[in-house]
Protein backbone atom coordinates (compact mmCIF):
# COMPACT_ATOMS: atom_id res chain seq x y z
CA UNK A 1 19.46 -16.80 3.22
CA UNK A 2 17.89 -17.00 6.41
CA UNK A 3 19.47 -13.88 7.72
CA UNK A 4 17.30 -12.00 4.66
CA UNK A 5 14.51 -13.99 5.72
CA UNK A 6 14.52 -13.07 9.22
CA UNK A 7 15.52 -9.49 8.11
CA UNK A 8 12.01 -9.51 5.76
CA UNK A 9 10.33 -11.22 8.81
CA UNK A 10 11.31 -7.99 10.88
CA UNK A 11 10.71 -5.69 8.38
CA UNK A 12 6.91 -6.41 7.66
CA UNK A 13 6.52 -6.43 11.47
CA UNK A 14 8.09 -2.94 11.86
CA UNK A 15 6.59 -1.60 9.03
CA UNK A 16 2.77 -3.33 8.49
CA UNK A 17 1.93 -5.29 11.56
CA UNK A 18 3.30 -2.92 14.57
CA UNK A 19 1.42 -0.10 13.33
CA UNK A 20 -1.74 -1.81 13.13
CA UNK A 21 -1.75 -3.41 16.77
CA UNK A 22 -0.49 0.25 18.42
CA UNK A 23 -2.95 1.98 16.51
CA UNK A 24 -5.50 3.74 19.26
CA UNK A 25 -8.19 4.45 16.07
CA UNK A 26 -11.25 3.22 16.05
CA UNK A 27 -11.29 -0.11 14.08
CA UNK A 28 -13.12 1.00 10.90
CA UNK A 29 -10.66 3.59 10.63
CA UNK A 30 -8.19 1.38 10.90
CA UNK A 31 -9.32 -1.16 8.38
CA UNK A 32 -9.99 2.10 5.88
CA UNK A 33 -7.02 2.94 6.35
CA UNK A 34 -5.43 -0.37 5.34
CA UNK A 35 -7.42 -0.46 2.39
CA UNK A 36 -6.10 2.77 1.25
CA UNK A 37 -2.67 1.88 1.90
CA UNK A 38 -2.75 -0.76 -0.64
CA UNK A 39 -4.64 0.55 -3.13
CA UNK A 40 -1.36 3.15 -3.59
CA UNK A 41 0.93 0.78 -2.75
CA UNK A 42 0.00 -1.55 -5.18
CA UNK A 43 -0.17 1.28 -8.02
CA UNK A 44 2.91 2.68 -9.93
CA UNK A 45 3.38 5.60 -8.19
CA UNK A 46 7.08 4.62 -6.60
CA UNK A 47 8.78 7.54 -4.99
CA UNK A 48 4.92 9.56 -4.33
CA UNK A 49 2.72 6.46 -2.17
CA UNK A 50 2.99 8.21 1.10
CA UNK A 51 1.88 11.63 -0.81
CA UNK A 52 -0.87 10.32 -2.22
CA UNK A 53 -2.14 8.38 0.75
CA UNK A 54 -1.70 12.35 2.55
CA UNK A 55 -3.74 13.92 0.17
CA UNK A 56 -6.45 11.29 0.00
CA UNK A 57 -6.38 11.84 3.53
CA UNK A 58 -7.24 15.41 3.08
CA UNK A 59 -9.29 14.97 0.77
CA UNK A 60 -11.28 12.37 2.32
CA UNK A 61 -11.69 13.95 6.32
CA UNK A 62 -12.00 17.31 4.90
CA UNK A 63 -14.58 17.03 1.59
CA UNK A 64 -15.95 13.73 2.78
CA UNK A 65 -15.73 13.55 6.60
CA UNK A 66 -14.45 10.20 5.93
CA UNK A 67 -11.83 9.22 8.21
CA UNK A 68 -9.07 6.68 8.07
CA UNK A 69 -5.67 6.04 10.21
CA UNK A 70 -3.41 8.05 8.43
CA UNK A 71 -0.01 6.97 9.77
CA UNK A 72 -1.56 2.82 8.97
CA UNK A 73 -2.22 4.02 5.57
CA UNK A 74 1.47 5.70 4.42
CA UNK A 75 2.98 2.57 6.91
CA UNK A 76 1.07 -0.29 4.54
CA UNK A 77 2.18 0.93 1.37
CA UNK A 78 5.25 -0.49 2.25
CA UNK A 79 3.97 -3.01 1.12
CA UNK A 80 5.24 -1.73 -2.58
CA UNK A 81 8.91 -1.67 -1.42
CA UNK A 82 12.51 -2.44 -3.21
CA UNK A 83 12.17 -6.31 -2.63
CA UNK A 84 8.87 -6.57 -4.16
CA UNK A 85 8.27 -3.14 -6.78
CA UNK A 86 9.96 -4.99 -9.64
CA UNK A 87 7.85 -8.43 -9.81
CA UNK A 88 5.28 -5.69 -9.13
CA UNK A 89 5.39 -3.33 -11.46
CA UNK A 90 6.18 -6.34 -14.27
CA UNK A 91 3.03 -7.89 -12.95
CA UNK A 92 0.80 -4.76 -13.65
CA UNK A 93 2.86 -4.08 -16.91
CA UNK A 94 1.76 -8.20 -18.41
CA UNK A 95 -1.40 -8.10 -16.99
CA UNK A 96 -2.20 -4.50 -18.56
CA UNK A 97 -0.87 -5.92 -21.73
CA UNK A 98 -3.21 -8.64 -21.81
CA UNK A 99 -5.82 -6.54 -21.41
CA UNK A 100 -5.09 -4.54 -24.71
CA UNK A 101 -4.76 -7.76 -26.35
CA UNK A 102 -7.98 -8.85 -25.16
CA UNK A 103 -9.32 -5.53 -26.46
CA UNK A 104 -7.40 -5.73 -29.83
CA UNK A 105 -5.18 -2.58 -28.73
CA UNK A 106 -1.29 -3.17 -29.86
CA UNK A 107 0.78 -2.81 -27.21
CA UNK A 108 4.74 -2.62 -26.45
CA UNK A 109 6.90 -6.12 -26.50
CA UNK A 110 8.91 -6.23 -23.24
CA UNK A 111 10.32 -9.22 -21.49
CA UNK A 112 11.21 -9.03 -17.92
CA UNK A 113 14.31 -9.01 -18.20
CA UNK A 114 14.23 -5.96 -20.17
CA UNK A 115 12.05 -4.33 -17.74
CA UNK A 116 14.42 -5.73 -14.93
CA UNK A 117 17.39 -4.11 -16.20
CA UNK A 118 16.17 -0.52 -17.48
CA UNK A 119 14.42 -0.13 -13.74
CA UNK A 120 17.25 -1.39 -12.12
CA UNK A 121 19.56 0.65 -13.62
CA UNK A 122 17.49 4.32 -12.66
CA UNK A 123 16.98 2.78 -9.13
CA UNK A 124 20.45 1.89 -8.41
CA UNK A 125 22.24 4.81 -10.85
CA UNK A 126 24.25 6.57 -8.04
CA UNK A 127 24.41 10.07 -9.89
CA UNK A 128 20.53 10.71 -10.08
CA UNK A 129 20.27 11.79 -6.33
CA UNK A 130 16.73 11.17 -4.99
CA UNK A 131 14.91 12.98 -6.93
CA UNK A 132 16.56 12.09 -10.04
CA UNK A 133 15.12 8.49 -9.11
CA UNK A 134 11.82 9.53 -8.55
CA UNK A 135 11.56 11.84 -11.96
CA UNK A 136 13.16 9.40 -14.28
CA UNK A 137 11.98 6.33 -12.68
CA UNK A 138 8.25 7.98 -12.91
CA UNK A 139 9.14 8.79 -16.87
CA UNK A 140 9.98 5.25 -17.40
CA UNK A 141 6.92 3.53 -15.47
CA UNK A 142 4.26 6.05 -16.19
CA UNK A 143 5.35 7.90 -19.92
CA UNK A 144 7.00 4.91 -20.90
CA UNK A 145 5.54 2.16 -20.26
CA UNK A 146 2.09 4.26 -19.42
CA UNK A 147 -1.33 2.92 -19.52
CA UNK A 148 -0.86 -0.40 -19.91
CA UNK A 149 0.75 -0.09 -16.15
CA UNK A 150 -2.00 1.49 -14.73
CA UNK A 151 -4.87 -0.79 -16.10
CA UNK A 152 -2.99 -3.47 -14.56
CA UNK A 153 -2.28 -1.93 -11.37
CA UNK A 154 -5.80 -1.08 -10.89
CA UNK A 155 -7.05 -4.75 -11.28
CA UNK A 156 -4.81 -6.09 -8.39
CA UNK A 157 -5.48 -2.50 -6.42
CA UNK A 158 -9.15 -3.06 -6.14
CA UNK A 159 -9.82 -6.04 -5.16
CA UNK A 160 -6.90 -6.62 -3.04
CA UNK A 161 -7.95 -3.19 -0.96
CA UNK A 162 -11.18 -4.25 -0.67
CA UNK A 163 -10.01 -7.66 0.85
CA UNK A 164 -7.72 -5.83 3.07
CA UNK A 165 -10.26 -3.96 4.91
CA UNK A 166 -12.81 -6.69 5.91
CA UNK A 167 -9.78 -8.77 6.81
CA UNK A 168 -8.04 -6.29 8.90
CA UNK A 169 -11.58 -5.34 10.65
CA UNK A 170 -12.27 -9.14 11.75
CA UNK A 171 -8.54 -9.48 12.73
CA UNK A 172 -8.23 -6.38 14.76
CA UNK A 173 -11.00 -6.72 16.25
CA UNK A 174 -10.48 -10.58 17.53
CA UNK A 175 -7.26 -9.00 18.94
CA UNK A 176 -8.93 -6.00 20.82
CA UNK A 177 -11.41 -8.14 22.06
CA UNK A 178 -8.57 -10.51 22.92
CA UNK A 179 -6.82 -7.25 25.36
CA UNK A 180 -9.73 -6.47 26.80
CA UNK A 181 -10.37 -10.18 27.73
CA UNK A 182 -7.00 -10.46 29.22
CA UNK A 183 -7.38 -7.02 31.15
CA UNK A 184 -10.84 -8.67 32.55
CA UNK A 185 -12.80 -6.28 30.68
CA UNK A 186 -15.95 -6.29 27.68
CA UNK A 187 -14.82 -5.02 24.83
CA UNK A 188 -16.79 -1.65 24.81
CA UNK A 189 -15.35 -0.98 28.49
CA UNK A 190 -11.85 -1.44 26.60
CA UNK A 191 -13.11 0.74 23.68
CA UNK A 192 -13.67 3.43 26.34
CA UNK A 193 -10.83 3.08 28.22
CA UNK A 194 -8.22 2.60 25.35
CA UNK A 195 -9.90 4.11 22.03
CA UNK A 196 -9.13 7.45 20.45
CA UNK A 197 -11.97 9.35 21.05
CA UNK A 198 -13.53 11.42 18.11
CA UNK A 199 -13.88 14.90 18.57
CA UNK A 200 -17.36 15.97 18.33
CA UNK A 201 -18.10 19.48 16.58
């Protein structure tokens, strides 16, 4: 047990923290960029996060001239990974199904361990290939199981983005101002110094 736990431990670093203290972008992008990576990762779109992070990307420097830290946004979504997509995806499933009850809608009956077991068994069927997992897993979460999913999704994707971003912003920017105190400097010297400079047009 505490060789998973350390494994998890190492994992989050590597994947979640690391990129977020070597990041060199400015820390609004940063903290955007958080928030976008777990708005995906905390929708049912397994096997297509880092995709749609990409094109939100585009979309968002190139329609918007909104930028965010790409490669923090595809590393957070990590955050919807095979440890954690089933409670996930269950999560979004009851919570969307309270929501049509609330709104008098019928709904499907589905225990978790039903939803456990059909999942589990596309995930870990050996003779799908990769992108047999990703087409029938997206059948069962999105065509199967369908709206319900999504409405749920959405109310933990929201607010928990939002979160993300002014938490990341106050905590990356205690720790940059933390460097630059240790390398004797203010923090806008270090901001010179060490910040990705935008590229003026």
């Amino acid at each position: 047990m505490r060789k998973v736990f350390s494994y998890l431990l190492n994992k989050i670093y590597d994947q979640v923290i690391r990129p977020l203290v070597i990041s060199v972008s400015p820390v609004e992008e940063v903290a955007l960029g958080v928030a976008v990576g777990v708005f995906v990762g905390m929708t049912p779109t397994v096997g297509i996060q880092m995709w749609l992070v990409f094109i939100i990307w585009l979309i968002a420097k190139y329609l918007f001239q909104i930028r965010f830290d790409l490669i923090v946004g595809t590393a957070i979504v990590w955050l919807s990974n095979p440890f954690t997509m089933f409670f996930l995806y269950y999560t979004f499933l009851a919570t969307g199904l309270v929501i049509y009850s609330i709104l008098g809608i019928k709904g499907i009956e589905l225990s978790f361990d039903v939803f456990y077991t059909q999942f589990d068994a596309i995930v870990n069927n050996p003779d799908l290939g990769f992108f047999g997992v990703v087409w029938e897993s997206t059948q069962f979460l999105i065509i199967d199981l369908g709206l319900p999913m999504m409405i749920g999704s959405v109310c933990y994707a929201v607010p928990f983005s939002i979160l993300s971003y002014f938490l990341t912003r106050k905590l990356l920017l205690r720790y940059r101002k933390n460097k630059a105190a240790k390398l004797d400097m203010d923090y806008d010297t270090w901001k010179e110094k060490f910040e990705k400079k935008r590229i003026k047009r």
